[in-house]
N, C-alpha and C. Protein backbone atom coordinates (compact mmCIF):
# COMPACT_ATOMS: atom_id res chain seq x y z
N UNK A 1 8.33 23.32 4.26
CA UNK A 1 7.43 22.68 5.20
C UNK A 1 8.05 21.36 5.64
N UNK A 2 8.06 21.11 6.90
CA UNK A 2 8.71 19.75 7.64
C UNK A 2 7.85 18.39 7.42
N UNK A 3 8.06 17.47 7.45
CA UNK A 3 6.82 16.36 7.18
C UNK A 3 6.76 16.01 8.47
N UNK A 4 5.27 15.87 8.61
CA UNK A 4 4.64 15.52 10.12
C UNK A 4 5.53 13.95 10.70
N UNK A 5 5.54 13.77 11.75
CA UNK A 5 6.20 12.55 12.15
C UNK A 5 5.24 11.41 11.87
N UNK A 6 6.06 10.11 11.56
CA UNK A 6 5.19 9.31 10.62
C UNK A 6 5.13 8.93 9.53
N UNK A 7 5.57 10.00 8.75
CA UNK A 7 5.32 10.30 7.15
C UNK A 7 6.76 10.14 6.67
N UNK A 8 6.71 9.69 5.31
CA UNK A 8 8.12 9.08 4.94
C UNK A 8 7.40 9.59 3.02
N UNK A 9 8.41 10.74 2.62
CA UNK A 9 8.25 11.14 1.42
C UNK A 9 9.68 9.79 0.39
N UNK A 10 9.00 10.15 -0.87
CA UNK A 10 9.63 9.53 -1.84
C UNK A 10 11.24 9.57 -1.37
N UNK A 11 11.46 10.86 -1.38
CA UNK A 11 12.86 11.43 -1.27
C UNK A 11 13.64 10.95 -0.40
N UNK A 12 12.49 10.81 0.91
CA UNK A 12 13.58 9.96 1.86
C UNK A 12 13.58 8.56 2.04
N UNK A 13 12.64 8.30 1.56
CA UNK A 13 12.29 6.55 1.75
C UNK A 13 13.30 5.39 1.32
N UNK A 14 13.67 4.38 2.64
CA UNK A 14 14.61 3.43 2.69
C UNK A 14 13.88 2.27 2.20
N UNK A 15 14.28 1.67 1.10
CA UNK A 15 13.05 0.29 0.74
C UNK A 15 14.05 -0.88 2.11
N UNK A 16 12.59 -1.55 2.71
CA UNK A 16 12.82 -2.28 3.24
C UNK A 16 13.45 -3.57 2.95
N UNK A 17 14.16 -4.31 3.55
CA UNK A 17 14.24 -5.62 3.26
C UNK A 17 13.29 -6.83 2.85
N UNK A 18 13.77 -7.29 1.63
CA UNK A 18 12.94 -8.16 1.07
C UNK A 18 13.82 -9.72 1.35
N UNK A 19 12.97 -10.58 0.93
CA UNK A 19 11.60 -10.70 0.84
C UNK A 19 10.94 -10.45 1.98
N UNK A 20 9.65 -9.83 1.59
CA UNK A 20 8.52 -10.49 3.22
C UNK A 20 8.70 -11.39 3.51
N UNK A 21 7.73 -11.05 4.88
CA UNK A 21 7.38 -12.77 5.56
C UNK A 21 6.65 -13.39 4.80
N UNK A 22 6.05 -14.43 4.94
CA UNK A 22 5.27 -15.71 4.21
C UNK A 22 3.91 -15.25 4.18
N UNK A 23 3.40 -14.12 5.14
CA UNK A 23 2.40 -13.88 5.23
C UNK A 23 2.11 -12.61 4.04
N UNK A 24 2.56 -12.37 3.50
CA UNK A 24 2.58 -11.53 2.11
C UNK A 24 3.16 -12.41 0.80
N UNK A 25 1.90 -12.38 -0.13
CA UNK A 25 2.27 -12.87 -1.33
C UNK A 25 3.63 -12.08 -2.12
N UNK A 26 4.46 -13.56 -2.43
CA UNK A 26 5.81 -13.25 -3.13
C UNK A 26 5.61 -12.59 -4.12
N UNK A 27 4.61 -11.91 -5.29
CA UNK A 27 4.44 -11.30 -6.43
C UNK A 27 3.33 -9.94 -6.01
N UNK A 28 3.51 -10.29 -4.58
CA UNK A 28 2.50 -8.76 -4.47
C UNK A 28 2.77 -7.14 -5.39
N UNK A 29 1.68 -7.21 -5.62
CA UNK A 29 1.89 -5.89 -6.89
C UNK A 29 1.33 -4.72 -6.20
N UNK A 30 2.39 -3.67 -6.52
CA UNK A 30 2.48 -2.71 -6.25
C UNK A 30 2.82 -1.63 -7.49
N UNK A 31 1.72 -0.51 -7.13
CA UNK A 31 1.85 0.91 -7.94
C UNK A 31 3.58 1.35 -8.24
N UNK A 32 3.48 1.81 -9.61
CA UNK A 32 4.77 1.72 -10.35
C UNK A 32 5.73 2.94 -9.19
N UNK A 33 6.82 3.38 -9.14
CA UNK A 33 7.40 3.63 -8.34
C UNK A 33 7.05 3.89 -6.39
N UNK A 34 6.67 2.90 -5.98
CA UNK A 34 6.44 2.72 -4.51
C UNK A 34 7.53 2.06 -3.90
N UNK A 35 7.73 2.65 -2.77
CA UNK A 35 8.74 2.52 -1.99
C UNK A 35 8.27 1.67 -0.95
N UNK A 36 8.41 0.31 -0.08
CA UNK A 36 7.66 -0.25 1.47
C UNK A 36 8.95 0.22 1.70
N UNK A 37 9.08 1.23 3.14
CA UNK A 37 10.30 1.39 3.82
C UNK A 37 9.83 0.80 5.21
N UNK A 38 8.77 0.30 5.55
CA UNK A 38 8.58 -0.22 6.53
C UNK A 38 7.48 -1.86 6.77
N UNK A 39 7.95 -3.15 7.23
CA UNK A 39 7.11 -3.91 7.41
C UNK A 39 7.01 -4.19 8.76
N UNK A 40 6.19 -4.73 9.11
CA UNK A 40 5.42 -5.01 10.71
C UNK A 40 4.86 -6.31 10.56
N UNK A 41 5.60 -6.95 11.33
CA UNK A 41 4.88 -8.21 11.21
C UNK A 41 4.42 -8.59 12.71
N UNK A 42 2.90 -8.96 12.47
CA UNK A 42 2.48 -8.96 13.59
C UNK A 42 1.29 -9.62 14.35
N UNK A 43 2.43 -11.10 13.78
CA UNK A 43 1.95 -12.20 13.92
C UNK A 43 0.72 -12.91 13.55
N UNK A 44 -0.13 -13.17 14.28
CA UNK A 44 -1.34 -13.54 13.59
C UNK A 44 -2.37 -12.76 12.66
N UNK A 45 -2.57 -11.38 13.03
CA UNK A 45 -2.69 -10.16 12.84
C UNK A 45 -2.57 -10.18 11.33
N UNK A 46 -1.29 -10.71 11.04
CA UNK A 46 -0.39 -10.46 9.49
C UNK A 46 0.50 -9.50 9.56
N UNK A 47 1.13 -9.21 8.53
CA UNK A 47 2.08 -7.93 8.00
C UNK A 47 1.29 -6.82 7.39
N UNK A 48 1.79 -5.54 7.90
CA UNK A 48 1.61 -4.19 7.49
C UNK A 48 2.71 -4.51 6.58
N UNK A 49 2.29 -3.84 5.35
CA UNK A 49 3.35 -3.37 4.81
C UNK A 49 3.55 -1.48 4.69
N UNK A 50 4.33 -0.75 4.93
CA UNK A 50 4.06 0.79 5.35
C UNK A 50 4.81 1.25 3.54
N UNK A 51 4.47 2.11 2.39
CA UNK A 51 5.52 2.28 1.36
C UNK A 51 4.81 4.02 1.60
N UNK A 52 5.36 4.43 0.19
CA UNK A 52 5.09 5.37 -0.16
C UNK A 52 5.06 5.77 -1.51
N UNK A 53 4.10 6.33 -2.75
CA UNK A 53 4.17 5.99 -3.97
C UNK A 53 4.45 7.50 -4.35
N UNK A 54 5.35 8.02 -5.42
CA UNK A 54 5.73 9.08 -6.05
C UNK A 54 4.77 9.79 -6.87
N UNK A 55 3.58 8.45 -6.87
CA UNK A 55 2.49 9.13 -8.15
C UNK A 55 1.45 9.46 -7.17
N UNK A 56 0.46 10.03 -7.98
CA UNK A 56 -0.94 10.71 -7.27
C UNK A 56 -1.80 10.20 -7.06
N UNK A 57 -2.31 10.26 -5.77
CA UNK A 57 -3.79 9.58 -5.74
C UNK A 57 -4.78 8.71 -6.36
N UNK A 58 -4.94 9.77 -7.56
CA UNK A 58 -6.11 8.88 -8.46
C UNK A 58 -5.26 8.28 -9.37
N UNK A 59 -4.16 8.13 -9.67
CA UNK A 59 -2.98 7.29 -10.79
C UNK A 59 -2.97 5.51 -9.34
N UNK A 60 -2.83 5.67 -8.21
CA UNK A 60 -2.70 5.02 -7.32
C UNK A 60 -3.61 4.14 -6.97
N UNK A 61 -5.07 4.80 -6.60
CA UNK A 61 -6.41 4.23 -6.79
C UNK A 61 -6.67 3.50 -7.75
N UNK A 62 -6.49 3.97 -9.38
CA UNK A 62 -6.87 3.54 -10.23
C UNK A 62 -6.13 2.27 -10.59
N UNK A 63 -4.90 2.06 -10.28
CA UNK A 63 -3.44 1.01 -9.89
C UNK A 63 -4.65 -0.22 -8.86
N UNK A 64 -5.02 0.36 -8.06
CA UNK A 64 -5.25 -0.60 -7.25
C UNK A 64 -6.77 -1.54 -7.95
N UNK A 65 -7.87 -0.65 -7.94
CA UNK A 65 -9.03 -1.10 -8.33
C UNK A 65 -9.17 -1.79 -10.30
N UNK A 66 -7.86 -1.68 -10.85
CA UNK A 66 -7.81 -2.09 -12.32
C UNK A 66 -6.55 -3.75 -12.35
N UNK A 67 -5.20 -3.14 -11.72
CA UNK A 67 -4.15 -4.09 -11.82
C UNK A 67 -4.68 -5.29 -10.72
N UNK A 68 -4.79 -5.08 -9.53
CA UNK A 68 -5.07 -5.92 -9.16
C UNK A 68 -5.72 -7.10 -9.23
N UNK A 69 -7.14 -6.71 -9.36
CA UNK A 69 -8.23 -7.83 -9.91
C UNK A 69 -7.92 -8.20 -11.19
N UNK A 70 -6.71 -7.66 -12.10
CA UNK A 70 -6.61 -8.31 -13.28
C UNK A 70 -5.31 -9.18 -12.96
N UNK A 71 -5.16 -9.44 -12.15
CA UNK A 71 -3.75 -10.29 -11.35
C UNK A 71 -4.29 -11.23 -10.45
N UNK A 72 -5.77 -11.33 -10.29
CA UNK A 72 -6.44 -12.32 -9.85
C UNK A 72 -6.97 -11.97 -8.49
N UNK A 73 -6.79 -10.92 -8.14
CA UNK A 73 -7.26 -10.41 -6.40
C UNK A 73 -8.41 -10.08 -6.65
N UNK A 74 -9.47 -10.68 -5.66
CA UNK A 74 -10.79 -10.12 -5.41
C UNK A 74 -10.70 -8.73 -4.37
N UNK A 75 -11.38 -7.71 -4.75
CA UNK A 75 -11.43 -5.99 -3.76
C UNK A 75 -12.74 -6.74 -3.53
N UNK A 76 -13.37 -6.29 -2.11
CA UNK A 76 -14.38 -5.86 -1.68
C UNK A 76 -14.35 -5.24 -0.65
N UNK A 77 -15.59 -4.59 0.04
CA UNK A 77 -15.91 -3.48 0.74
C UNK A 77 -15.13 -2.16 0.77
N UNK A 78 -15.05 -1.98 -0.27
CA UNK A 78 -14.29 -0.86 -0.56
C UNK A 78 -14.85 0.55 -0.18
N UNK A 79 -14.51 1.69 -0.25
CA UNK A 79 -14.50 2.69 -0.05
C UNK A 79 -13.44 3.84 -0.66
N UNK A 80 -13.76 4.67 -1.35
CA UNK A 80 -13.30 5.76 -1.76
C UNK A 80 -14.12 7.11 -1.59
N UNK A 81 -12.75 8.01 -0.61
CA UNK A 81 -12.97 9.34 -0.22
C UNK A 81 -12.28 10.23 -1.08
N UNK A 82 -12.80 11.74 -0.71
CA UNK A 82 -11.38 12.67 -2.05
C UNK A 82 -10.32 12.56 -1.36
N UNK A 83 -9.75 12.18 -0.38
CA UNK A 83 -8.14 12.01 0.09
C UNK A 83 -7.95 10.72 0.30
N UNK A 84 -8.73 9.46 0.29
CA UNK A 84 -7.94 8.28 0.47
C UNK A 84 -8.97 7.43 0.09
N UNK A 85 -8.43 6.14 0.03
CA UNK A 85 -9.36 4.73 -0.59
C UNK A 85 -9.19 3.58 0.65
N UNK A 86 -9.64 2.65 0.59
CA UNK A 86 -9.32 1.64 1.14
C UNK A 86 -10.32 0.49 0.78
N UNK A 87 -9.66 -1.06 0.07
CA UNK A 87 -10.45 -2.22 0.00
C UNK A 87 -10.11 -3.20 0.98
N UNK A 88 -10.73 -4.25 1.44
CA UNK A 88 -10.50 -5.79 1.92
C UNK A 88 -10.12 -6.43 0.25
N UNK A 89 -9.34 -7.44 0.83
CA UNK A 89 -8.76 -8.26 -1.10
C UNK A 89 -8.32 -9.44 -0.19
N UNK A 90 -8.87 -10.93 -1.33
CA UNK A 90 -8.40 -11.95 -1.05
C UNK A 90 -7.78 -12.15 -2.58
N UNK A 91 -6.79 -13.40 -1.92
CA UNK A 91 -5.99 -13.91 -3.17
C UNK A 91 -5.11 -14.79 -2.88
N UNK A 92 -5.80 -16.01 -3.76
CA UNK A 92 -5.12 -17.91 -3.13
C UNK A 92 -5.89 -17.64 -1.53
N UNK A 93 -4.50 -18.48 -0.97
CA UNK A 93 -5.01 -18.29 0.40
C UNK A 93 -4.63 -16.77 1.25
N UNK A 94 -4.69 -15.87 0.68
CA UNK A 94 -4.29 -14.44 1.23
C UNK A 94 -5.34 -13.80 1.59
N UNK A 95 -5.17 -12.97 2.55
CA UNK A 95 -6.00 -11.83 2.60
C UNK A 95 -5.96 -10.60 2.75
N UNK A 96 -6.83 -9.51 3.02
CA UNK A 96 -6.21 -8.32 3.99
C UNK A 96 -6.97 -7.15 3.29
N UNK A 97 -6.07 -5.68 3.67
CA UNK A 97 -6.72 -4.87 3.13
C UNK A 97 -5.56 -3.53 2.44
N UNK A 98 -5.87 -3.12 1.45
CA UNK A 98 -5.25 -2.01 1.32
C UNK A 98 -5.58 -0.63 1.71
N UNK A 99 -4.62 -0.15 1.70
CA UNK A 99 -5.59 2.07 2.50
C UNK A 99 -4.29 2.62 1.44
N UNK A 100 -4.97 3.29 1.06
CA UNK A 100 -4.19 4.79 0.07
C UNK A 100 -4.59 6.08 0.94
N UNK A 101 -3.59 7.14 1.06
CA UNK A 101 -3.71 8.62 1.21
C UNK A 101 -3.08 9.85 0.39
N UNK A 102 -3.85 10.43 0.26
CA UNK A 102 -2.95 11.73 -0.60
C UNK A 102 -2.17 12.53 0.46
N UNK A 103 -0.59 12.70 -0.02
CA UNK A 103 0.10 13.17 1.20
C UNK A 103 0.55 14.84 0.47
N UNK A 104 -0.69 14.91 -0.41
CA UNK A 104 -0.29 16.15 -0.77
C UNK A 104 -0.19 17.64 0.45
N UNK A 105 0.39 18.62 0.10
CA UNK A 105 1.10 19.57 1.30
C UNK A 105 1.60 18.48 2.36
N UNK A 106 2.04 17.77 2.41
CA UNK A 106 3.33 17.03 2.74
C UNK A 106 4.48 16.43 1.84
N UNK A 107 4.12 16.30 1.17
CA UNK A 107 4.64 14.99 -0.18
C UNK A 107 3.95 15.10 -1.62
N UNK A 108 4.05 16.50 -1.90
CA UNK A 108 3.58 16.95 -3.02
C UNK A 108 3.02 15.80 -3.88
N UNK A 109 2.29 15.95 -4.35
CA UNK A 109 2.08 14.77 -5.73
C UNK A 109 2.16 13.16 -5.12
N UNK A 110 2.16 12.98 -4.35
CA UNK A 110 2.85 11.53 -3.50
C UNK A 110 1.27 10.71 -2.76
N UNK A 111 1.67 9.66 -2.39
CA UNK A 111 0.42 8.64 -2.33
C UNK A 111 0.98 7.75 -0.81
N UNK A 112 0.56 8.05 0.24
CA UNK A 112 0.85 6.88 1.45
C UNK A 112 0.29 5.65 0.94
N UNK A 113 0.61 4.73 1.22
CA UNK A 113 0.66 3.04 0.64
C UNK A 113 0.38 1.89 2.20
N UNK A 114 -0.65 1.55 2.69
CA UNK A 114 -0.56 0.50 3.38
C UNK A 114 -0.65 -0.86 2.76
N UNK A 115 -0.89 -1.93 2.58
CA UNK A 115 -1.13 -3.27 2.70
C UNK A 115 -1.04 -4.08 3.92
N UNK A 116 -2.25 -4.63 4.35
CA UNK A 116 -2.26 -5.85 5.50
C UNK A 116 -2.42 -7.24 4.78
N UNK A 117 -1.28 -8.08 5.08
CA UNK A 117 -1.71 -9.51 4.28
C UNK A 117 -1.43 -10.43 5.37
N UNK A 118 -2.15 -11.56 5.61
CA UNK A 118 -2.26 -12.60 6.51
C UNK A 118 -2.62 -13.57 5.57
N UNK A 119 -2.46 -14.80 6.23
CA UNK A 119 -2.79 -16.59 5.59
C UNK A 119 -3.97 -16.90 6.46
């Protein structure tokens, strides 16, 4: 099966150049093997960060709604569906939101990864 255009599996994923911009916290934490092969910065807006995580869904979710807030990030307005999650999170002066997707029958076992962070 081909992966839809868009979609960037483990296998192929280029990690982007680091560091971010300023508008993403320097210790931003991320689910244990995730790849950002893509950032967007876009200006006032903030940075997308685009990755892709090797682990599953609910290993990913559970990454987000446990590590985080124990790293000092407030989640709110959250939402969780059976194929994807998404919170708003502040932290210091940060903000933004995260979105998870299951890219399963694309990316077997695999997790799409956004982050938006702005100042």
């Amino acid at each position: 099966m081909s992966t839809p255009v868009g979609v960037t599996c483990s296998d192929d994923a280029t990690p982007a150049a680091t560091p971010y911009p300023a508008d993403v916290p320097a210790d931003l934490p991320l689910p244990l093997n995730t790849v950002v092969y893509d950032v967007d910065d876009r200006g006032d807006t903030g940075v997308v960060l685009t990755g892709v995580s090797s682990q599953p869904l609910d290993t990913v979710r559970e990454y987000f709604n446990i590590e985080w807030p124990a790293a000092g990030y407030q989640l709110s307005g959250g939402e969780t569906e059976e194929l994807d999650a998404e919170s708003n999170w502040t932290f210091e002066d940060y903000s933004g939101r995260w979105a998870i997707q299951d890219l399963t029958g694309t990316c077997d076992g695999e997790t799409a990864v956004q982050v938006l962070s702005t100042r």
